[in-house]
C-alpha atoms as a PDB file:
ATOM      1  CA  UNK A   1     -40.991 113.553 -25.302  1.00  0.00           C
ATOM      2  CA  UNK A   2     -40.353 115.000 -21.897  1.00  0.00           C
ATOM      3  CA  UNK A   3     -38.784 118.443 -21.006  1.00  0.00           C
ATOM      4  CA  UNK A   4     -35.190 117.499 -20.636  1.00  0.00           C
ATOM      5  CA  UNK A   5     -35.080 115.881 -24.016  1.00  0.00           C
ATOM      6  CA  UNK A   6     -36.685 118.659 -25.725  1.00  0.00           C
ATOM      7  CA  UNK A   7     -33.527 121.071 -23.856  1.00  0.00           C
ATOM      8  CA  UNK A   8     -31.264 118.529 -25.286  1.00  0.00           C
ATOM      9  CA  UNK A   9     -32.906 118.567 -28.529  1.00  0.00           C
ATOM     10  CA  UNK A  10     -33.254 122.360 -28.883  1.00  0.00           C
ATOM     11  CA  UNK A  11     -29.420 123.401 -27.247  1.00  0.00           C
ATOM     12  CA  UNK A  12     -27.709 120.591 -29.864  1.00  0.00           C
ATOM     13  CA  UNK A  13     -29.374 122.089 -32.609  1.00  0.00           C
ATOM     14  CA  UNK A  14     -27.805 124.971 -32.034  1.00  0.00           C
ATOM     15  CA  UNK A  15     -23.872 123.969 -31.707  1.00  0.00           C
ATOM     16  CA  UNK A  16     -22.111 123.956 -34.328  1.00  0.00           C
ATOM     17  CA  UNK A  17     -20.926 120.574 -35.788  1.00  0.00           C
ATOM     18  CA  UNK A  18     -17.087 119.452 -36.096  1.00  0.00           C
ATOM     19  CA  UNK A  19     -15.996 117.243 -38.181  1.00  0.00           C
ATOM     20  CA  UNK A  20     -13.463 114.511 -36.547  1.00  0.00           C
ATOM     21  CA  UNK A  21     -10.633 115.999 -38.868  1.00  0.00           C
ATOM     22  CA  UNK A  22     -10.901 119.809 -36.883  1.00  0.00           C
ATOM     23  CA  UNK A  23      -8.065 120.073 -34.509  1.00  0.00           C
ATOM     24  CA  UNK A  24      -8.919 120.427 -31.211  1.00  0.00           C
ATOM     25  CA  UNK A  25      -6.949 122.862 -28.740  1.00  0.00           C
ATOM     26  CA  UNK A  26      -4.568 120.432 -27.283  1.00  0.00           C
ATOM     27  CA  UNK A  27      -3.554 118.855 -30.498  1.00  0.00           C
ATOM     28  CA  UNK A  28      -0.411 120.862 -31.969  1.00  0.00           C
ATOM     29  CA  UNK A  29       0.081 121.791 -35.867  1.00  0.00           C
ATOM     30  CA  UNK A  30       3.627 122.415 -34.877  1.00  0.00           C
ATOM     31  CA  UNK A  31       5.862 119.873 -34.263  1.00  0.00           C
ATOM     32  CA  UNK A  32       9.107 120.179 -31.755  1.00  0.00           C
ATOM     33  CA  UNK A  33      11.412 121.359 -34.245  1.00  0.00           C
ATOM     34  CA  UNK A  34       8.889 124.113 -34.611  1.00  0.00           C
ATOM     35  CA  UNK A  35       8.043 124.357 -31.328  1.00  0.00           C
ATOM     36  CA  UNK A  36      11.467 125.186 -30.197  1.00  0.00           C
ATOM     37  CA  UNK A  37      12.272 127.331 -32.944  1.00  0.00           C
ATOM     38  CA  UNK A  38       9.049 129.883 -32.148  1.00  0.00           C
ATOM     39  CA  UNK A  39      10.557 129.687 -28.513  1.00  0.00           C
ATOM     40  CA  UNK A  40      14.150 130.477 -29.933  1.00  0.00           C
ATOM     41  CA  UNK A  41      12.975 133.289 -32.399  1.00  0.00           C
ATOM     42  CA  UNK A  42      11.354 134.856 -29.467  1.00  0.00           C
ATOM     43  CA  UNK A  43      14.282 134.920 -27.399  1.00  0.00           C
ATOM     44  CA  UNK A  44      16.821 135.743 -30.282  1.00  0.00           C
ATOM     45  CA  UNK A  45      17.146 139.604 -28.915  1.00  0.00           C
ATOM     46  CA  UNK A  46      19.184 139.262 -25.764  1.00  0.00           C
ATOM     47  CA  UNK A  47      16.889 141.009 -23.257  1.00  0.00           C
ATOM     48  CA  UNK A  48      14.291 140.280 -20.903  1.00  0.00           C
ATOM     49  CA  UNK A  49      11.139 138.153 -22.321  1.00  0.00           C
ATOM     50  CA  UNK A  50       8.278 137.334 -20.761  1.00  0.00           C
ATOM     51  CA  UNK A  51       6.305 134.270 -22.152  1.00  0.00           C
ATOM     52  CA  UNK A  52       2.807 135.068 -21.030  1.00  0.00           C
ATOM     53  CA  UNK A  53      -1.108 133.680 -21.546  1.00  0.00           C
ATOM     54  CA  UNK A  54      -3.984 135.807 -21.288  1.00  0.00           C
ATOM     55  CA  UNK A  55      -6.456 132.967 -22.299  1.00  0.00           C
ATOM     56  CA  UNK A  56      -7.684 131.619 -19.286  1.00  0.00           C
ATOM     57  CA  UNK A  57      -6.592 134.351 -17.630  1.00  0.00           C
ATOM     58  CA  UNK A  58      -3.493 133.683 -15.608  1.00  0.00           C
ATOM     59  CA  UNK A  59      -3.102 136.654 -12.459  1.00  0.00           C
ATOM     60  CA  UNK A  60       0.874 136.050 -12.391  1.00  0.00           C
ATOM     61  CA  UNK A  61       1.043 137.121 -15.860  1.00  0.00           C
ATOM     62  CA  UNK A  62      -1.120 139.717 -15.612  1.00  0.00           C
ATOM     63  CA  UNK A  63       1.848 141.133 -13.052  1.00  0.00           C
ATOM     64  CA  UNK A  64       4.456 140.363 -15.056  1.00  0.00           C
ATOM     65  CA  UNK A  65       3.429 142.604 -17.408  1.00  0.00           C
ATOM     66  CA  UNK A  66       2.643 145.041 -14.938  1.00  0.00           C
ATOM     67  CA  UNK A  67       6.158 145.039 -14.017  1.00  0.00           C
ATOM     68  CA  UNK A  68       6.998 145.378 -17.499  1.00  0.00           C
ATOM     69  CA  UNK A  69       5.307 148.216 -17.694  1.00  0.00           C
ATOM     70  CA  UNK A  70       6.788 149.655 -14.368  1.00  0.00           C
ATOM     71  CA  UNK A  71       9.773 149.319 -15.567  1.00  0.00           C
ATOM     72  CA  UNK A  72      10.077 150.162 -19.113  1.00  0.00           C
ATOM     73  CA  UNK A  73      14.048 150.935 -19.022  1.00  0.00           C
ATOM     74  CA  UNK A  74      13.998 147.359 -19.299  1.00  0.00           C
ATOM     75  CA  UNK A  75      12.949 147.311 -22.500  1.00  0.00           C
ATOM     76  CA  UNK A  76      11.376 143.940 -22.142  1.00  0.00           C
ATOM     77  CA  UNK A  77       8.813 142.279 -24.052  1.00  0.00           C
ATOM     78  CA  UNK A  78       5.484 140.026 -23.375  1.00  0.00           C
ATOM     79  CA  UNK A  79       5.084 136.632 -25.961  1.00  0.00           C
ATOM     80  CA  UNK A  80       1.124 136.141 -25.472  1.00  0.00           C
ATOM     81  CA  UNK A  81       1.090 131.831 -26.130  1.00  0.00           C
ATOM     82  CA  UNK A  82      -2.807 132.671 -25.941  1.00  0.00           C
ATOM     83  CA  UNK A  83      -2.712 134.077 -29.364  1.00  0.00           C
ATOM     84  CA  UNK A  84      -0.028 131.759 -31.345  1.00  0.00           C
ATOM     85  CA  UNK A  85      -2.981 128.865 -31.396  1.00  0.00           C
ATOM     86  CA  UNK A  86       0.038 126.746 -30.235  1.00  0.00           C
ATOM     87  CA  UNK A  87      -0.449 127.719 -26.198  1.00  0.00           C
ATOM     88  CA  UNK A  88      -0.616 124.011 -24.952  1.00  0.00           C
ATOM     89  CA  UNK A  89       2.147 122.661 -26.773  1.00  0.00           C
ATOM     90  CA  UNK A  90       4.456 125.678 -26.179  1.00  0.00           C
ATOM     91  CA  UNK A  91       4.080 125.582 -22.340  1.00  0.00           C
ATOM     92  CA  UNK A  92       4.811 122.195 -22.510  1.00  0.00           C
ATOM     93  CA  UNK A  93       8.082 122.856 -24.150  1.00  0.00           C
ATOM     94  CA  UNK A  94       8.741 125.288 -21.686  1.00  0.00           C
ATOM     95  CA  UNK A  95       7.631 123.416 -18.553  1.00  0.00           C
ATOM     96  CA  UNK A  96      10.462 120.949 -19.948  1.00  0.00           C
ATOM     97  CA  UNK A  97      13.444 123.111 -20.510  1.00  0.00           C
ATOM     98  CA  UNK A  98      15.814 122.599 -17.127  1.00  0.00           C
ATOM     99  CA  UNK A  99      14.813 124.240 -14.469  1.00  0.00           C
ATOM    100  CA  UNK A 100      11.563 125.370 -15.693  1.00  0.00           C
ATOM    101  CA  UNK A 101       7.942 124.354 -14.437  1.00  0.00           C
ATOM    102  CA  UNK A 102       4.775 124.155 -16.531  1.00  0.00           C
ATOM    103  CA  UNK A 103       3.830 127.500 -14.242  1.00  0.00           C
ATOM    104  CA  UNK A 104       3.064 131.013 -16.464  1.00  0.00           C
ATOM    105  CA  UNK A 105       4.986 133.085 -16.968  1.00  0.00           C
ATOM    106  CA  UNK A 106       8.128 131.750 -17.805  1.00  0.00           C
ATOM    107  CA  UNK A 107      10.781 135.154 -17.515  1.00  0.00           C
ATOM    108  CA  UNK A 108      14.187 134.882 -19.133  1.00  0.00           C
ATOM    109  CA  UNK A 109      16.992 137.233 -19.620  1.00  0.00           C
ATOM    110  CA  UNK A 110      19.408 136.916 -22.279  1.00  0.00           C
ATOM    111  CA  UNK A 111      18.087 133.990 -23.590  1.00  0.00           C
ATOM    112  CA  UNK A 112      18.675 132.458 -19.599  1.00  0.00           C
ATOM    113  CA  UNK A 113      15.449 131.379 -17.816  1.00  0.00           C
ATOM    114  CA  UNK A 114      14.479 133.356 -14.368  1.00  0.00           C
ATOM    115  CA  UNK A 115      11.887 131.566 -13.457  1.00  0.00           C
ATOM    116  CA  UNK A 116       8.453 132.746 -13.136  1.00  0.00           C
ATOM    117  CA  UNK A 117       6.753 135.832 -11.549  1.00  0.00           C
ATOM    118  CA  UNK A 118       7.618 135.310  -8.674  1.00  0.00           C
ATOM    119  CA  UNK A 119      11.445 135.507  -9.573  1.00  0.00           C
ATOM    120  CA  UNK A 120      11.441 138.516 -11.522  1.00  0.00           C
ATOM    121  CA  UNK A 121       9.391 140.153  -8.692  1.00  0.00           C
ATOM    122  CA  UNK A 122      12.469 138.939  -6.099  1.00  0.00           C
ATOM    123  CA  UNK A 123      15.027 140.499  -8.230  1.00  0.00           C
ATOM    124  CA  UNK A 124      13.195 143.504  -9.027  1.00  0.00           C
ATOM    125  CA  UNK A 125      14.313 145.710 -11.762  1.00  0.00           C
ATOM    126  CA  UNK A 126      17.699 146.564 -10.703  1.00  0.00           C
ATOM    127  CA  UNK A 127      18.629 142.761 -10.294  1.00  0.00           C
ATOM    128  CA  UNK A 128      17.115 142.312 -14.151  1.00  0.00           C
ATOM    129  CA  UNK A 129      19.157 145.071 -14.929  1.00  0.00           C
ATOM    130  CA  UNK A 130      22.251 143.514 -13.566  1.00  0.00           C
ATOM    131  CA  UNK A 131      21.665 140.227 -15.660  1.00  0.00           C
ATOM    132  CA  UNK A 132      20.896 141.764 -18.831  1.00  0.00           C
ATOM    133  CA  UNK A 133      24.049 143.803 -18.608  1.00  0.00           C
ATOM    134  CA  UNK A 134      26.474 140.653 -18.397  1.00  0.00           C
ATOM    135  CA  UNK A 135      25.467 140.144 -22.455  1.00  0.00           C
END
């Protein structure tokens, strides 16, 4: 047997085995319905929500909450898809509500979408403040 096969050998021994019935990450337990009623509940405050991922790490999210934590008058909150198990299938439900991209993070206010980080850093916390007055 020559080296490379004994590397081969020796690193699959040591991986764990999945059965074909494990889920993989892209594959969703939720269904739409679901889908869009996790997205719902999490905007069912009016107020500004910030639909984040942490895992792989995403730098405009990382300053969206960075603003949120500026800014804490705001009272806004961060919805981490990274730790819902759901993160693929939930971005693409919100890459596909009008006027939204697949892009993180996706900022609303009052249950409106502002866009991304980008946005909320343009209207800067006394344009969020003006929005999430006109409840």
């Amino acid at each position: 047997m020559d080296m490379f096969s004994q590397i081969c050998r020796a690193v699959s021994s040591r991986l764990p085995s999945f059965s074909s019935s494990v889920l993989t990450s892209r594959e969703s337990r939720m269904n739409p319905k679901e889908i869009q009623e996790f997205v719902e509940n999490g905007l069912k405050d009016n107020g500004l929500v910030v639909f984040i991922r942490t895992s792989p790490p995403c730098y405009y999210c990382q300053q969206a909450l960075r603003f949120l934590r500026e800014n804490p008058d705001l009272n806004g909150k961060s919805i981490d898809l990274s730790e819902t198990g759901e993160q693929h299938a939930i971005i693409s439900y919100l890459g596909g509500l009008p006027g939204s991209s697949a892009t993180f993070p996706r900022v609303f206010a009052n249950k409106k979408l502002i866009g991304g980080y980008s946005d909320l850093e343009g209207l800067g916390a006394s344009g969020v403040k003006a929005i999430l007055q006109k409840v």
